[in-house]
Protein backbone atom coordinates (compact mmCIF):
# COMPACT_ATOMS: atom_id res chain seq x y z
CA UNK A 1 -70.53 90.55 13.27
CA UNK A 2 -73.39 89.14 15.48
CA UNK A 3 -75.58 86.90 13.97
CA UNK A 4 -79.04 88.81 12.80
CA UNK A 5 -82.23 87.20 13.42
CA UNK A 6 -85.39 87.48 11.12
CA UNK A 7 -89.14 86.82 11.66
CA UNK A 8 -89.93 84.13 9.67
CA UNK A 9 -93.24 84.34 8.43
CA UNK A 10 -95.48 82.10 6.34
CA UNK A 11 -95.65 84.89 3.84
CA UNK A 12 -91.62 84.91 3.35
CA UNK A 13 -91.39 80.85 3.12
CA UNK A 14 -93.72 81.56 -0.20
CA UNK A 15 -91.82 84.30 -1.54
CA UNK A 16 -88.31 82.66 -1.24
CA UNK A 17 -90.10 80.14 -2.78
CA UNK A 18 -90.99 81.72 -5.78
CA UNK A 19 -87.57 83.82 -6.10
CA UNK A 20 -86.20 80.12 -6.31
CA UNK A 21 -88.01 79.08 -8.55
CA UNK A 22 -88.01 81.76 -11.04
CA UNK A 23 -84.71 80.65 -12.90
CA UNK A 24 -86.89 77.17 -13.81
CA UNK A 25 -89.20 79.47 -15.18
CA UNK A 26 -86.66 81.38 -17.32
CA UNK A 27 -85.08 78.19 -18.48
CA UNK A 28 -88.60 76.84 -19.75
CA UNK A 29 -89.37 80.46 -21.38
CA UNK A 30 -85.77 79.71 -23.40
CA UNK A 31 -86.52 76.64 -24.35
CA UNK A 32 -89.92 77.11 -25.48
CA UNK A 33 -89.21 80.37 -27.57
CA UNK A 34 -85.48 79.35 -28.98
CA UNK A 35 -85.06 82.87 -30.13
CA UNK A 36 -84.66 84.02 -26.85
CA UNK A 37 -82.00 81.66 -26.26
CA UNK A 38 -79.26 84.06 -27.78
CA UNK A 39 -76.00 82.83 -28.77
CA UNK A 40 -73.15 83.78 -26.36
CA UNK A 41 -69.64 82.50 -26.51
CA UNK A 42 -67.28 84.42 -24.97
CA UNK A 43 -63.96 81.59 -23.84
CA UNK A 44 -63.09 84.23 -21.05
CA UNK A 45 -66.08 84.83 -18.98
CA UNK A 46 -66.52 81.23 -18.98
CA UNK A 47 -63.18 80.15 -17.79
CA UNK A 48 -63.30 83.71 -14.98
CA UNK A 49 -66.81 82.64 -13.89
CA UNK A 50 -66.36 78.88 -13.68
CA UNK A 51 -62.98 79.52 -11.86
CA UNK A 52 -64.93 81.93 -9.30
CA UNK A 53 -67.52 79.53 -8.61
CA UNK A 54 -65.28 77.29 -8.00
CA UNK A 55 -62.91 79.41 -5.17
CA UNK A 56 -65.92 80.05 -3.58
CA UNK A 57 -66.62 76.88 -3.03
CA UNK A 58 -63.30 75.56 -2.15
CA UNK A 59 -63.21 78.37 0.64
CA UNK A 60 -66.69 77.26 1.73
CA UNK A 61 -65.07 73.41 1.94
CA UNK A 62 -62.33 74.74 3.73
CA UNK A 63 -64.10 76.58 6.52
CA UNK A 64 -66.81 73.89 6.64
CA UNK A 65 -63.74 71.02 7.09
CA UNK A 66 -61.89 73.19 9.88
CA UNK A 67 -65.56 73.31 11.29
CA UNK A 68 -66.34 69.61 10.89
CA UNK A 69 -62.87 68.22 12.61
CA UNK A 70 -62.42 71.26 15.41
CA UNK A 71 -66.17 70.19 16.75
CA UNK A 72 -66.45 66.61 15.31
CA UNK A 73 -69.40 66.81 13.77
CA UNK A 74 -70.47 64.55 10.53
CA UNK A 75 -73.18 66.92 9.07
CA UNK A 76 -70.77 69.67 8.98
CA UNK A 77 -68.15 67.64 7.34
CA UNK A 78 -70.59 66.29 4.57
CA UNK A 79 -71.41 69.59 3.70
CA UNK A 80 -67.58 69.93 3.56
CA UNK A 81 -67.46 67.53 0.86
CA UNK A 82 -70.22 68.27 -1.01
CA UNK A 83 -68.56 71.82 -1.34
CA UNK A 84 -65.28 70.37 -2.20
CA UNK A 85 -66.42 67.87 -4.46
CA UNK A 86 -68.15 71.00 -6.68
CA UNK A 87 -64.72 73.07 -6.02
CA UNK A 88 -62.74 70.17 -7.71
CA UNK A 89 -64.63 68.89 -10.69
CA UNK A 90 -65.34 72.90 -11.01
CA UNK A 91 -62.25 73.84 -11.64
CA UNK A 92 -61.15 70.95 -14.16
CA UNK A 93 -64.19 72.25 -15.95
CA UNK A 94 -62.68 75.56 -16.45
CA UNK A 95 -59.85 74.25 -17.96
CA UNK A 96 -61.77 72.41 -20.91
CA UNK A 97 -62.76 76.30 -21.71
CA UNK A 98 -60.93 76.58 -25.52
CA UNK A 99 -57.41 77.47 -25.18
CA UNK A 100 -57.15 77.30 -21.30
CA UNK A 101 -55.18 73.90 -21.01
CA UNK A 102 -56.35 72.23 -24.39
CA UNK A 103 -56.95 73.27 -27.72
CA UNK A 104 -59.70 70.87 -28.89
CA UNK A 105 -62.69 69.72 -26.00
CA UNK A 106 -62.20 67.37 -23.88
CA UNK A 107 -64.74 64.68 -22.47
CA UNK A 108 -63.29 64.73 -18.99
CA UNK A 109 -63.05 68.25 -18.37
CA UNK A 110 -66.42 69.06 -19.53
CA UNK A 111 -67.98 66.08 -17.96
CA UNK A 112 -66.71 67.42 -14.75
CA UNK A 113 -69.00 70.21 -13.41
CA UNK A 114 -71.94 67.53 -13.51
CA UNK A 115 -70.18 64.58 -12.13
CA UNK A 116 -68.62 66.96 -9.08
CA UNK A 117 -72.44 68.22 -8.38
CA UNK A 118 -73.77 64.91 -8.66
CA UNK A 119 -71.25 63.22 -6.26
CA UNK A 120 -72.02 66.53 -3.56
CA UNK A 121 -75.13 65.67 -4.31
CA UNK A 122 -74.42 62.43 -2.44
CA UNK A 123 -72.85 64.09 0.45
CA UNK A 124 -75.53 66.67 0.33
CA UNK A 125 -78.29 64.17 1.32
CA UNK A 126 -75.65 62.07 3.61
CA UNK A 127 -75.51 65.38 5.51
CA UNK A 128 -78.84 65.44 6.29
CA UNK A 129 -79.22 62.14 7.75
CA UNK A 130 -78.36 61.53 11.63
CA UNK A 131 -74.62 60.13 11.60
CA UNK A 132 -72.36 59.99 14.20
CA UNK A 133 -68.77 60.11 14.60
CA UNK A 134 -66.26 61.70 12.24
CA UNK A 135 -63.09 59.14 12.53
CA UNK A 136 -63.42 58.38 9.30
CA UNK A 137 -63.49 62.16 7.70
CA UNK A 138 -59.89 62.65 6.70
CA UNK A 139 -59.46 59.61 5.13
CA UNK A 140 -63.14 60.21 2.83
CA UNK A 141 -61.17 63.72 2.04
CA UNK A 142 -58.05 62.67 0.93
CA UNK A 143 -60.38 59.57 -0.88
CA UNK A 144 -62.25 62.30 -2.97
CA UNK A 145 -59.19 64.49 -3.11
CA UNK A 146 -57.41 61.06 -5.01
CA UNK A 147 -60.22 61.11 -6.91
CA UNK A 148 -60.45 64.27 -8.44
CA UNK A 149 -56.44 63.92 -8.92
CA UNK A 150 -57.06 60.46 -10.98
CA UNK A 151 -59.84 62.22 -13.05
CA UNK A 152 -57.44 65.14 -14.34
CA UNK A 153 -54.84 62.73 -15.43
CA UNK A 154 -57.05 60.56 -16.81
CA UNK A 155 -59.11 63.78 -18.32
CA UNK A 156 -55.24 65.09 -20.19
CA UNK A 157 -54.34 61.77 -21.07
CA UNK A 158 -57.54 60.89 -22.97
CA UNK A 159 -57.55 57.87 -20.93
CA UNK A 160 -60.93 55.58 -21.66
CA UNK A 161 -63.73 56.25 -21.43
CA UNK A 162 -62.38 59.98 -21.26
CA UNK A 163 -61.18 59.93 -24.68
CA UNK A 164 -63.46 61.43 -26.67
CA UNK A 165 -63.19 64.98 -28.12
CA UNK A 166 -66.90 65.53 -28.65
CA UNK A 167 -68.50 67.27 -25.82
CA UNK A 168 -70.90 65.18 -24.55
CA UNK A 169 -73.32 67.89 -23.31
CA UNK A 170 -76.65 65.91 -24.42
CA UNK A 171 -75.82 63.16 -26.06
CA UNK A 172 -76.03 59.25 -25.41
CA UNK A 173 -78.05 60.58 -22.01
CA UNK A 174 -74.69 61.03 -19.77
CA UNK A 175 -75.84 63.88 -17.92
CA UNK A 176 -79.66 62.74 -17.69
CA UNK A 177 -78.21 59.32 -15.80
CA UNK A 178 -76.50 62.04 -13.40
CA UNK A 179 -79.05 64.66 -13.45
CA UNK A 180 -82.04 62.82 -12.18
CA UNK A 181 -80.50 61.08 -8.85
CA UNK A 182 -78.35 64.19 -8.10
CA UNK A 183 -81.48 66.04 -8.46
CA UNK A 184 -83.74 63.92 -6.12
CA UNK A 185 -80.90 63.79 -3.31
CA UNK A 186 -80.79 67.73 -3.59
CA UNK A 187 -84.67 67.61 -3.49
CA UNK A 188 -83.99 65.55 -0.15
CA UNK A 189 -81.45 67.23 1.40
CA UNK A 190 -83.34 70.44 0.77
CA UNK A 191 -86.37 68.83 2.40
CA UNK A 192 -84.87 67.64 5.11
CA UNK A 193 -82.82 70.89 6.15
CA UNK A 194 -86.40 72.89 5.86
CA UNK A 195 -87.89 70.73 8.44
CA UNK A 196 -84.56 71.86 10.61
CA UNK A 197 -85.11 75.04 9.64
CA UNK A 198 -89.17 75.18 10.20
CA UNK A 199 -88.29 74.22 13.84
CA UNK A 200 -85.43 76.47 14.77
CA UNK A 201 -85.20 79.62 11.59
CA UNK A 202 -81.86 80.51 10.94
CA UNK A 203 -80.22 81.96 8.55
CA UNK A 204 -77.49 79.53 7.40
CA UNK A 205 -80.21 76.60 7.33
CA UNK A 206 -81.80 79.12 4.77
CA UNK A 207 -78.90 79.18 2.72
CA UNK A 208 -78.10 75.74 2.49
CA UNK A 209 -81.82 74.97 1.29
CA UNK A 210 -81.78 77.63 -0.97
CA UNK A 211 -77.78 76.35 -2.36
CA UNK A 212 -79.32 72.93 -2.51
CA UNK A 213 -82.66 73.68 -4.27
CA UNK A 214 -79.57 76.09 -6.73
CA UNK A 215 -77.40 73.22 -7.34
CA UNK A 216 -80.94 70.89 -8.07
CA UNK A 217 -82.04 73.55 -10.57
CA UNK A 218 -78.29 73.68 -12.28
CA UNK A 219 -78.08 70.23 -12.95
CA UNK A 220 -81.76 70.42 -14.76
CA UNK A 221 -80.72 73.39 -16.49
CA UNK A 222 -77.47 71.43 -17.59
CA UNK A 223 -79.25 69.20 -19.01
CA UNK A 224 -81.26 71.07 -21.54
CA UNK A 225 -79.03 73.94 -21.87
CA UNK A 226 -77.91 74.67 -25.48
CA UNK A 227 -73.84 75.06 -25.73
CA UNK A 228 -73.03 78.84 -25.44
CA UNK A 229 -76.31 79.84 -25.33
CA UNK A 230 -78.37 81.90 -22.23
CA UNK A 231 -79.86 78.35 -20.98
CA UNK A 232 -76.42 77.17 -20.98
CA UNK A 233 -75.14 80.56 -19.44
CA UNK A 234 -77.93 79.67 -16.69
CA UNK A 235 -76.47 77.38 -14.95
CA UNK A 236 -72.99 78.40 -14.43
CA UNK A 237 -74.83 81.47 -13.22
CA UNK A 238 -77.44 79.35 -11.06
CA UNK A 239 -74.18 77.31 -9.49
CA UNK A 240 -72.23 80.83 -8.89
CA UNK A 241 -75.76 81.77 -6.64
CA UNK A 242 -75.66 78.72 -4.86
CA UNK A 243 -72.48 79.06 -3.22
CA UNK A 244 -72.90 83.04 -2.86
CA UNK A 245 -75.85 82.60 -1.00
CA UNK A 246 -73.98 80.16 1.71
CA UNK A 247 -71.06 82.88 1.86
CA UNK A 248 -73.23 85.67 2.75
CA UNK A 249 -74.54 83.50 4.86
CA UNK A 250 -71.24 82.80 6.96
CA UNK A 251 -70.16 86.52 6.25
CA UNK A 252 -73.57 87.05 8.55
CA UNK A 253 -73.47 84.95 10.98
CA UNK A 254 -71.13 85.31 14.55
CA UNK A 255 -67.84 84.43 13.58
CA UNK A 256 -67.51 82.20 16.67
CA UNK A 257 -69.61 79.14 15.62
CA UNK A 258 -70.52 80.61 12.51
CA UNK A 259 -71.79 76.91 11.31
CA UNK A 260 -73.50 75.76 14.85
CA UNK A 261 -76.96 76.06 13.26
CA UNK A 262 -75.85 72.96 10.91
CA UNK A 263 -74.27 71.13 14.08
CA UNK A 264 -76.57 67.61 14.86
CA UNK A 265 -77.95 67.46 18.10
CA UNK A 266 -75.18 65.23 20.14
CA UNK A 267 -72.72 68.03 19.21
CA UNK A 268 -74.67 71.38 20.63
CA UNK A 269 -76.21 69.22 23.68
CA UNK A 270 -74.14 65.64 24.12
CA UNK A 271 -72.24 63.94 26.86
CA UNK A 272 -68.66 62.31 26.68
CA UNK A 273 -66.43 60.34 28.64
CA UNK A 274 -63.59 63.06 28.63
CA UNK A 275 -60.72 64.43 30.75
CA UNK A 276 -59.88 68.11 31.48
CA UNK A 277 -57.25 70.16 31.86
CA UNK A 278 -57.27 73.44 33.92
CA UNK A 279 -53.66 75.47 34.35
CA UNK A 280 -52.64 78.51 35.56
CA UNK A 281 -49.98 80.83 37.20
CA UNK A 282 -49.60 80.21 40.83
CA UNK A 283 -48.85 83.81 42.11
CA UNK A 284 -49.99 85.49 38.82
CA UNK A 285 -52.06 88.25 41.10
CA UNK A 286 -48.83 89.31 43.25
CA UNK A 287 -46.88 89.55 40.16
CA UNK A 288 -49.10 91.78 37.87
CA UNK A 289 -49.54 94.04 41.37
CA UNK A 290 -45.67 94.63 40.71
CA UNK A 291 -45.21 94.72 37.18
CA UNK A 292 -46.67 96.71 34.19
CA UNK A 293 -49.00 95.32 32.20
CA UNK A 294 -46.86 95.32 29.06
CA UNK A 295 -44.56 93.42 30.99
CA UNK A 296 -46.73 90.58 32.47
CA UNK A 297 -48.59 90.59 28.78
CA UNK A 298 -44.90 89.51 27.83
CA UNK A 299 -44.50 87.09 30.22
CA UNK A 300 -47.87 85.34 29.33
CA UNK A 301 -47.05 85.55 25.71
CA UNK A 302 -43.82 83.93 26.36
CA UNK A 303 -45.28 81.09 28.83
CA UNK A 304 -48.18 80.37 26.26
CA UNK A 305 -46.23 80.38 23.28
CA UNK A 306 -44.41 76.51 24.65
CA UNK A 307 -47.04 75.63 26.46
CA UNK A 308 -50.06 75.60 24.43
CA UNK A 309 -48.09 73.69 21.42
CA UNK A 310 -47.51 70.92 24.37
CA UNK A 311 -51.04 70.76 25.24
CA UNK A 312 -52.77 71.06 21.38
CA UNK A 313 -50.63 70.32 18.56
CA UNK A 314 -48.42 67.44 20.60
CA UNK A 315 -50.82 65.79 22.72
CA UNK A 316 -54.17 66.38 20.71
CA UNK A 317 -55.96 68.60 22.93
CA UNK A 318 -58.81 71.26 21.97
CA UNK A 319 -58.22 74.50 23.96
CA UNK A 320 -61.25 75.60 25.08
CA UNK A 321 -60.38 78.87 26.98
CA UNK A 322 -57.46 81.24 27.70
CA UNK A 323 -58.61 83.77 30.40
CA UNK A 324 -55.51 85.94 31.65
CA UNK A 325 -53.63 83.23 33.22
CA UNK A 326 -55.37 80.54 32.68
CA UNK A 327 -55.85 77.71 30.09
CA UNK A 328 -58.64 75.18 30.01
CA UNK A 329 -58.12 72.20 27.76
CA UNK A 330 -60.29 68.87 26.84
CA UNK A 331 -59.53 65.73 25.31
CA UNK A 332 -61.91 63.32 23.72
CA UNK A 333 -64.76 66.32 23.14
CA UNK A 334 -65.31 64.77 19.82
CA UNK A 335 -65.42 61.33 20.87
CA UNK A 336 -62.02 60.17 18.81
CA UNK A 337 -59.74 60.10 21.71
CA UNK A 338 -60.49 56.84 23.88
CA UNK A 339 -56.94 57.63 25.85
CA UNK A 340 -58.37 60.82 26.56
CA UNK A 341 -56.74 60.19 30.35
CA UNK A 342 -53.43 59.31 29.06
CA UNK A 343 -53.02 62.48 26.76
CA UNK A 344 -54.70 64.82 29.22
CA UNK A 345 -51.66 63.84 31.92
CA UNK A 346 -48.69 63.16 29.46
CA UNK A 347 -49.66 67.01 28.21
CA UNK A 348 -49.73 68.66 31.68
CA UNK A 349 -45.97 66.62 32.36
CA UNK A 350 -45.21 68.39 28.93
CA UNK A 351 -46.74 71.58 29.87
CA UNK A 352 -45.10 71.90 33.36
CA UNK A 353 -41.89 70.29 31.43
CA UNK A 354 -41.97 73.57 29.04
CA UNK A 355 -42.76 76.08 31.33
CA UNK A 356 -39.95 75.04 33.79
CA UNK A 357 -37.94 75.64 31.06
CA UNK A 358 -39.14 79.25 30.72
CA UNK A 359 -39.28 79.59 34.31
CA UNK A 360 -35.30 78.68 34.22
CA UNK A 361 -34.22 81.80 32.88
CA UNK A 362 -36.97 84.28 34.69
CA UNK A 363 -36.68 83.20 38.45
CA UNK A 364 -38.69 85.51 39.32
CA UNK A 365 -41.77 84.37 37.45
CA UNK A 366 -44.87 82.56 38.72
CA UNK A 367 -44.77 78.99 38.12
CA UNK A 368 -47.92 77.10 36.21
CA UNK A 369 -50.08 74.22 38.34
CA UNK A 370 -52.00 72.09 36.83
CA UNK A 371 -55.17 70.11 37.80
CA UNK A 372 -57.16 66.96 35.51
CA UNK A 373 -60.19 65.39 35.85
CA UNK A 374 -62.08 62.89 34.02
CA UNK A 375 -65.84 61.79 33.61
CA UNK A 376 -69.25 62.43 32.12
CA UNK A 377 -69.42 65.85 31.07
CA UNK A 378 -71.78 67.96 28.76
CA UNK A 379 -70.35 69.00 25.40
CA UNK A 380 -73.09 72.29 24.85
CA UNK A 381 -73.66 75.32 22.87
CA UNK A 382 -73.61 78.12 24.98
CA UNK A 383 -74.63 81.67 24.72
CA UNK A 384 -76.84 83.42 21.67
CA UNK A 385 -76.52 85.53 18.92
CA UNK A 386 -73.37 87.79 19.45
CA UNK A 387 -71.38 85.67 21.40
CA UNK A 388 -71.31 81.79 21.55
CA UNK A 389 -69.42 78.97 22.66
CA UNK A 390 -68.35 75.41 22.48
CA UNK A 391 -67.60 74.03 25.52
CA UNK A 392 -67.84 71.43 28.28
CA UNK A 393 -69.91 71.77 31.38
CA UNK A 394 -70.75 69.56 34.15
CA UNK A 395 -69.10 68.38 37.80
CA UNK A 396 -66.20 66.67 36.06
CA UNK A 397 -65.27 70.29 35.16
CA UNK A 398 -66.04 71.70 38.19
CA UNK A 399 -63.47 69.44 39.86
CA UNK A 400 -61.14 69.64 37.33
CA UNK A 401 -61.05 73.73 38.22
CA UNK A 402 -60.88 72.64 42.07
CA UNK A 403 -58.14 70.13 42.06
CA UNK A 404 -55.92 72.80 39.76
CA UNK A 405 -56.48 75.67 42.56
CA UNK A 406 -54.87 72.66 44.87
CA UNK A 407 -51.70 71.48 42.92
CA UNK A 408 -48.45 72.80 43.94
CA UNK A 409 -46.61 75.20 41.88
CA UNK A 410 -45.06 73.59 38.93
CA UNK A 411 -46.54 70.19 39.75
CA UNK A 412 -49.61 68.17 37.86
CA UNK A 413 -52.21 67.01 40.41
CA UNK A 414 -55.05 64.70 39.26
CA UNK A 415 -58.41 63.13 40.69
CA UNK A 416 -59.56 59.71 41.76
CA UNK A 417 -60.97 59.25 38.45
CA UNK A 418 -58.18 59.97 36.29
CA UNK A 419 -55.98 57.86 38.55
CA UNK A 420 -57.99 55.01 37.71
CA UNK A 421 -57.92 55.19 34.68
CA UNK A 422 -53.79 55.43 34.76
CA UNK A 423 -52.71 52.37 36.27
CA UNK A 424 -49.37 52.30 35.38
CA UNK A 425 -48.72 55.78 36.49
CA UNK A 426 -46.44 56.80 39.19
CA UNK A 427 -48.05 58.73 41.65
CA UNK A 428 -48.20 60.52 44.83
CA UNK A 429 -51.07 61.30 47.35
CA UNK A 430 -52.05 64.63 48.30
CA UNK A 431 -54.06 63.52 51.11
CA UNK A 432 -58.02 64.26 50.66
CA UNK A 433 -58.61 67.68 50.50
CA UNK A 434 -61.48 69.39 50.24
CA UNK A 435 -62.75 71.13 47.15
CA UNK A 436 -66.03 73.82 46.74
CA UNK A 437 -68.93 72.34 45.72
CA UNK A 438 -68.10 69.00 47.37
CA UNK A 439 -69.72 67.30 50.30
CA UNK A 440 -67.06 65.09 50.67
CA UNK A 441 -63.34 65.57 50.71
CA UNK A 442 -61.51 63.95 48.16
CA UNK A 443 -58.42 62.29 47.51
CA UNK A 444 -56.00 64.02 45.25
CA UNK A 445 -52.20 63.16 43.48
CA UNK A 446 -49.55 64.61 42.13
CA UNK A 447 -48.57 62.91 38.89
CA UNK A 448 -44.87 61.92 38.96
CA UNK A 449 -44.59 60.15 36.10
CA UNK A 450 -46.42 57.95 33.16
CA UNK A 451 -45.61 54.55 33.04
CA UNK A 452 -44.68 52.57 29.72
């Protein structure tokens, strides 16, 4: 579903303002007229809602990680955490609902909605800072992941200080000391994606300040909530929003790069030191000519089925493109792949290694070349709502494209560039050809073999 596009007016920024803050106003109508605050305890809504609030915000960590690694972006990947961090503790805190896991309450369960909303609220305002470079991501994931493992065992073996059976909703100011700095970084965060959002409008920078300005309101309502009461209803309700709002906000937005309007700047308009990868089927035009398309859709289902596994999952590379017969791959458009060179030519050996053995039992089918560049190139954004795109652009591309539509059939050929950057390799000239675009010829080789 394209992307929809609103006209943001000063007149709307004060009205989502005041829909946001109307829950603050109900909680300080309940607490200043307690018999309002009806009594509500009811063990199964609690544990259904809490468990709900919680799967939507694993799926939201989920989507938001695949995001965060595929494009290599930090912001994204915060956000990631922050959402898994609330999906964790979330759904310990639906087991300390009464007959659930225990029978009597348990500290660490209960203590573990606001201690997973504080810590997002951490990476909440770490994602709205300017940091670079996302090396680091898995291991912070599987760090919180540990985490939240240590606190459950800890939580059903009344380890210290999770030992105690009274719930310590109030009391001995636990959740005020993580209330009031999980609230300011939410403040923050909030404040810092509305100046994004002031200077490009979108509609998933919207729902991240609203989910964050949520969350901030959640942990205040938390903290004067009344046990089974509507203030204490409030803000599991108030939490359940906050995550509902960012769904509908990916359900809306172009499925391609549904999360680009959260990318930083280096990842919609950067450059990298990168190599790329261009293949495709020398003779592919004769052959369709002759065949039916149901037949050469086999064949390039066949072909791409050993190929692309050589190119992605073996050697690391992010497939940009398949268009008919060809396949356009980088390495190092994230930044995490300093051998970018090496992996870009020990996958086309692989790819060319794969396909001959396809090519073994079908004789008659075209045979894949494949050309690699390397150099500066522009990792953009491309396109608008309905249909956008994460790609590279620039002359290392170009020649990339060139030097492919040169290389033999069933051969590798690579430039200048990536020669020099392979020193080891062993490698044969193709004499200096020229390529469109290019004033000068240049000097091309067929890659033989990788040295040690």
């Amino acid at each position: 579903m394209p992307e929809r596009r609103f006209a943001y007016t000063p007149a709307m920024v004060a009205l989502t303002s005041v829909v946001l803050l109307v829950p603050l106003a109900g909680l300080v109508l309940l607490l200043r007229a307690p018999e309002l605050d009806l009594h509500w305890e009811h063990h199964p809504t609690h544990f259904w809602l809490v468990l709900l609030t919680a799967a939507l915000s694993a799926v939201l960590a989920y989507l938001t990680g695949a995001a965060a690694l595929r494009r290599g972006d930090a912001r994204v990947l915060f956000v990631s955490l922050a959402f898994l961090s609330a999906a964790g503790f979330l759904g310990l805190h639906a087991l300390a609902t009464p007959k659930v896991l225990l029978e009597t309450p348990n500290a660490g369960f209960t203590l573990a909605t606001p201690v997973g909303v504080a810590l997002g609220s951490v990476f909440a305002f770490l994602s709205s800072l300017n940091i670079s470079g996302i090396t680091w991501g898995r291991r912070l994931r599987v760090a919180l992941l540990l985490l939240m493992a240590l606190w459950a065992v800890a939580s059903v073996l009344r380890l210290p200080p999770l030992h105690d059976t009274a719930v310590p909703e109030v009391a001995d100011g636990i959740l005020t000391a993580l209330a009031i700095p999980a609230i300011i970084l939410y403040a923050i965060a909030a404040g810092r994606y509305l100046q994004t959002w002031w200077a490009r409008p979108s509609l998933m920078l919207l729902s991240m300040v609203s989910a964050f300005v949520l969350l901030a309101e959640a942990m205040v309502s938390l903290v004067f909530a009344r046990n089974w009461h509507l203030s204490w209803w409030e803000w599991h309700v108030l939490m359940l929003s906050a995550f509902v709002l960012v769904v509908a906000g990916v359900r809306i937005q172009w499925y391609e790069e549904r999360f680009a309007d959260l990318y930083q700047a280096d990842t919609v308009a950067g450059e990298r030191e990168l190599s790329v990868l261009f293949a495709d089927l020398q003779g592919f035009t004769t052959f369709s000519e002759k065949h039916g398309p149901a037949e050469v859709t086999a064949m390039l289902n066949t072909y791409f089925e050993v190929v692309v596994p050589q190119v992605a999952r073996r050697h690391g590379g992010d497939v940009d493109r398949i268009i008919g017969d060809a396949l356009m791959v980088t390495f190092n458009k994230r930044g995490d792949q300093p051998n970018h060179a090496y992996l870009a030519a020990a996958a086309g050996l692989a790819l060319q290694a794969a396909a001959a053995a396809v090519q073994a039992s079908h004789p008659n089918w075209p045979k894949f070349r494949v050309g690699i560049n390397s150099g500066i190139a522009s990792v953009s954004l491309l396109g608008t709502e309905g249909g956008r795109t994460h790609t590279v652009i620039g002359d290392t591309v170009n020649v990339a494209s060139r030097i492919e539509g040169k290389a033999p059939g069933g051969a590798v050929a690579i430039g200048p560039a990536t020669k020099a950057l392979l020193p080891e390799a062993r490698t044969e000239s193709l004499g200096l050809l020229s390529l469109k675009g290019k004033a000068e010829p240049v000097e091309v080789y067929q890659l033989l073999a990788l040295g040690e």
